[in-house]
N, C-alpha and C. Protein backbone atom coordinates (compact mmCIF):
# COMPACT_ATOMS: atom_id res chain seq x y z
N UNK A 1 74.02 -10.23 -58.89
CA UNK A 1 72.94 -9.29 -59.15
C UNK A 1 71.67 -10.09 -59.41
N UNK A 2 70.80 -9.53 -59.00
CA UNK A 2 69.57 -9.92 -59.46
C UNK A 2 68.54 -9.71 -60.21
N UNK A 3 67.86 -11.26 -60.96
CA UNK A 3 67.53 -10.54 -62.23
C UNK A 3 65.97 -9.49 -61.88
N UNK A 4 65.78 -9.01 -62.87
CA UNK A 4 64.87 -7.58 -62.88
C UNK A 4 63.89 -8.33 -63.77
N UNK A 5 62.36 -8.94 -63.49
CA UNK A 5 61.70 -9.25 -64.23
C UNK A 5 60.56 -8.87 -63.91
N UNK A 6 60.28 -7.93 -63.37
CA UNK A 6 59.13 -6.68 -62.82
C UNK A 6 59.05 -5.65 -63.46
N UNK A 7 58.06 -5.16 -63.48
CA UNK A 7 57.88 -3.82 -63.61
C UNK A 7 58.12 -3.45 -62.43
N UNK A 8 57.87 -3.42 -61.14
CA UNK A 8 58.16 -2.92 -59.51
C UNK A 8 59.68 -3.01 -59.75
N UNK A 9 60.31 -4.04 -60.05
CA UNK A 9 61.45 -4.11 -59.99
C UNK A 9 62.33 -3.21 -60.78
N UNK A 10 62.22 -2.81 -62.16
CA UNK A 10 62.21 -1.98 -62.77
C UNK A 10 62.14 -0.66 -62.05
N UNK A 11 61.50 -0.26 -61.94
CA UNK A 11 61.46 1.13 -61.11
C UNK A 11 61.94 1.20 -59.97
N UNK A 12 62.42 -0.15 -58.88
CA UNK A 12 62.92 0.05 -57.80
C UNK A 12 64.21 0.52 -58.26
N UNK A 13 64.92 -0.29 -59.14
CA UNK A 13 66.07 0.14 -59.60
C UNK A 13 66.70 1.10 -60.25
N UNK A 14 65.62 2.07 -60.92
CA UNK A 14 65.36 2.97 -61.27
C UNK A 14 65.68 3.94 -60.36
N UNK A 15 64.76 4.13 -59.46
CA UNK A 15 64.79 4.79 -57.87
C UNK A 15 66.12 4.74 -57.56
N UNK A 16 66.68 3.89 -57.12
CA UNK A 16 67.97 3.60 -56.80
C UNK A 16 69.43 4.32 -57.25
N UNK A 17 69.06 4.04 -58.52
CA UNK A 17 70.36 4.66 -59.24
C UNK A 17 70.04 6.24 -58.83
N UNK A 18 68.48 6.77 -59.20
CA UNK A 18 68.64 8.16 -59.45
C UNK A 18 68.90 8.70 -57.77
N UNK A 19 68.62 7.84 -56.61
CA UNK A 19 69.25 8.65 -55.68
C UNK A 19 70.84 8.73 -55.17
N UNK A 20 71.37 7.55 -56.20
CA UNK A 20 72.50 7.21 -55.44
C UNK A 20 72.92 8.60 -56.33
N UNK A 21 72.78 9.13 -57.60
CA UNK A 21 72.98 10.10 -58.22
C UNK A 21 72.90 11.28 -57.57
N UNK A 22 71.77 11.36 -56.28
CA UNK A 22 72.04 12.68 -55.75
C UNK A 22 70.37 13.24 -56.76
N UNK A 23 69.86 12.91 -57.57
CA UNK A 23 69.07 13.44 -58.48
C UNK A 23 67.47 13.26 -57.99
N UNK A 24 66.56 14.36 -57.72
CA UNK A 24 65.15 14.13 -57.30
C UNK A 24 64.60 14.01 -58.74
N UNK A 25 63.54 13.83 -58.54
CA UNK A 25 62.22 13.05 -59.62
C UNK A 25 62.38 14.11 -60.37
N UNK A 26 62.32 15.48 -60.40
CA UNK A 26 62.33 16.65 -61.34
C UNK A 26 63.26 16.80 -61.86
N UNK A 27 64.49 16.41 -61.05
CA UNK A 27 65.44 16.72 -62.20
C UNK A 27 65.93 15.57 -63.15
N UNK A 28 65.71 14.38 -62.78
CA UNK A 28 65.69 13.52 -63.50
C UNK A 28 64.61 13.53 -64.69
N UNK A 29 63.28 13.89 -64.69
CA UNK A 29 62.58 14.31 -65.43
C UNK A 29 63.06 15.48 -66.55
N UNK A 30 63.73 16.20 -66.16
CA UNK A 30 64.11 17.56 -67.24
C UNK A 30 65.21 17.06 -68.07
N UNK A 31 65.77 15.98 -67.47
CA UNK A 31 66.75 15.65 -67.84
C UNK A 31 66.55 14.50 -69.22
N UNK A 32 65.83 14.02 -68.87
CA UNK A 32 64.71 12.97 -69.90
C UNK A 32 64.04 13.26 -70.66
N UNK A 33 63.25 14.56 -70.02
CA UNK A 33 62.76 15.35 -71.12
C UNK A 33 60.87 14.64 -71.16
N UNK A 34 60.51 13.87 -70.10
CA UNK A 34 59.55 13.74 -70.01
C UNK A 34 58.88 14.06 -68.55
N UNK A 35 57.79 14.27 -68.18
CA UNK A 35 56.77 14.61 -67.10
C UNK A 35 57.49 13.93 -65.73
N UNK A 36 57.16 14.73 -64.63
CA UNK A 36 57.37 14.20 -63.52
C UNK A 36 56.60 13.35 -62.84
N UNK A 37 55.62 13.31 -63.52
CA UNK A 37 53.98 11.87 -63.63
C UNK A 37 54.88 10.73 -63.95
N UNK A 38 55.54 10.58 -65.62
CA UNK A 38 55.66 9.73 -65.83
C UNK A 38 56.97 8.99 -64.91
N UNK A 39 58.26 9.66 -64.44
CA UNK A 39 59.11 9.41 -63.48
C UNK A 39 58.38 8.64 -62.16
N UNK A 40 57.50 9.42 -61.77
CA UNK A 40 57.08 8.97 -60.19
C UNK A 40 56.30 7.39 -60.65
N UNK A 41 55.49 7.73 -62.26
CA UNK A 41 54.37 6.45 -61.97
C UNK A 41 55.52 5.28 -62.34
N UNK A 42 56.76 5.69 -63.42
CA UNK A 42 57.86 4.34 -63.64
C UNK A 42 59.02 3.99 -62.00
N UNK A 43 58.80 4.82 -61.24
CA UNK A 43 59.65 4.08 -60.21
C UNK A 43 58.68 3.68 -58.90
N UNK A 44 57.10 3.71 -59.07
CA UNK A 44 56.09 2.72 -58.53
C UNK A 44 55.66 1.48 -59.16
N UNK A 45 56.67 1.46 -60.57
CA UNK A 45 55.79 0.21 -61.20
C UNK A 45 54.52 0.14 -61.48
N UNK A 46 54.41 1.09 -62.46
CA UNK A 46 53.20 1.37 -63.17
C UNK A 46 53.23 0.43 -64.33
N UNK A 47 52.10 -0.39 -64.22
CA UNK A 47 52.56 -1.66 -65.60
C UNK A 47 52.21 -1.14 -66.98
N UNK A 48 51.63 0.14 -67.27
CA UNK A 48 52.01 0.50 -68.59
C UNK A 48 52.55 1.80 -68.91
N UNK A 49 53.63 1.80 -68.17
CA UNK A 49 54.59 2.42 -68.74
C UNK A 49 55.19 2.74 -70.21
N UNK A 50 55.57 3.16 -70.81
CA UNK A 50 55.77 3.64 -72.33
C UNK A 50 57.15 2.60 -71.92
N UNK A 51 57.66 2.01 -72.78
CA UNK A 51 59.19 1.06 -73.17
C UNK A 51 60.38 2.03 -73.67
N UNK A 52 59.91 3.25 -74.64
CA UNK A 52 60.64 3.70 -75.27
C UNK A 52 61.15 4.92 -74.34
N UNK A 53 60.19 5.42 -73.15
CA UNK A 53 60.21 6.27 -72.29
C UNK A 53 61.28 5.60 -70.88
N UNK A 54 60.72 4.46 -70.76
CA UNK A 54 61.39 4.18 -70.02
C UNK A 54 63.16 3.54 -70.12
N UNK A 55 63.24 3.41 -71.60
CA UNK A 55 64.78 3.32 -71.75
C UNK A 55 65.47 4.60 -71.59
N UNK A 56 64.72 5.37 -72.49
CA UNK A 56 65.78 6.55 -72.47
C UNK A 56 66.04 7.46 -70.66
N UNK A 57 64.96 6.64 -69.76
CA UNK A 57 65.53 7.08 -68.64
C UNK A 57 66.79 6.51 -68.14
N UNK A 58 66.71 4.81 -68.52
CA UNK A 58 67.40 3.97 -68.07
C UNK A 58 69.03 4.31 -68.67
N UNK A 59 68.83 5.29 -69.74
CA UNK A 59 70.09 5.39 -71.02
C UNK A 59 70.23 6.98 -70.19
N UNK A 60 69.86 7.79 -69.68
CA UNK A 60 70.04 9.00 -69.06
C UNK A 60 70.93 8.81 -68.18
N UNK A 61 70.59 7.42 -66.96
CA UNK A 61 70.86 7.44 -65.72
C UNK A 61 72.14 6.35 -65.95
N UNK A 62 72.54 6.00 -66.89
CA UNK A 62 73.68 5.44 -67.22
C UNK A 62 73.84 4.30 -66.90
N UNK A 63 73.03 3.28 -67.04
CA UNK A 63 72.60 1.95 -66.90
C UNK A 63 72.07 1.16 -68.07
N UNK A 64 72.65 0.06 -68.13
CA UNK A 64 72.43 -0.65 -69.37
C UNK A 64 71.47 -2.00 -68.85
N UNK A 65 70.88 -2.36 -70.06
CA UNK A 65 69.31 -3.16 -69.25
C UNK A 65 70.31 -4.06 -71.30
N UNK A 66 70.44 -5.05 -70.69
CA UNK A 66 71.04 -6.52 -70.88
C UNK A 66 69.47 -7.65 -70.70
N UNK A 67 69.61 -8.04 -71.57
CA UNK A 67 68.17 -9.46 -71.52
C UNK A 67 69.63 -10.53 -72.04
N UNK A 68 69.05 -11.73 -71.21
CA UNK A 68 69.75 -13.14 -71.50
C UNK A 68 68.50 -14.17 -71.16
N UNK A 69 69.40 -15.23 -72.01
CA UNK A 69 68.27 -16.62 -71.21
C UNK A 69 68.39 -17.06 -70.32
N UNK A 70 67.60 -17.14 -69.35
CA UNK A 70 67.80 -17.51 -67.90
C UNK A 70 68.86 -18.88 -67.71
N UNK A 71 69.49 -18.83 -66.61
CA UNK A 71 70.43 -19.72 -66.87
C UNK A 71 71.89 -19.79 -66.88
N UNK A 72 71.77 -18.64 -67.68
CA UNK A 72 72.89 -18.70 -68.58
C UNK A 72 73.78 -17.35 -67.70
């Protein structure tokens, strides 16, 4: 796997999961419980994205976001 040290990257993967889910931007949004702005602008890699917004998508879509030291 490869590591994710983007914001683009971030949201590509984002993107990813929620289609392999079958799930469009709205319903992933209702589901999160935040705007369909903020969905579309976090899976273009919008560099200021909210952190706390964007976990609980990442914690919705059932993906765990792991930090290590490179390397390792």
């Amino acid at each position: 796997m490869s590591p994710v040290n983007t914001v683009s990257a971030i949201g590509a993967a984002i993107r990813a999961e929620r289609k392999r889910q079958r799930l469009t931007q709205t319903m992933l949004a209702d589901l999160c419980g935040v705007s369909l702005s903020f969905i579309s602008n976090l899976e273009n890699g919008k560099p200021t994205t909210e952190l706390a917004k964007t976990l609980n998508v990442i914690n919705t879509l059932g993906l765990d976001l792991t930090l290590q030291r490179r390397g390792e």
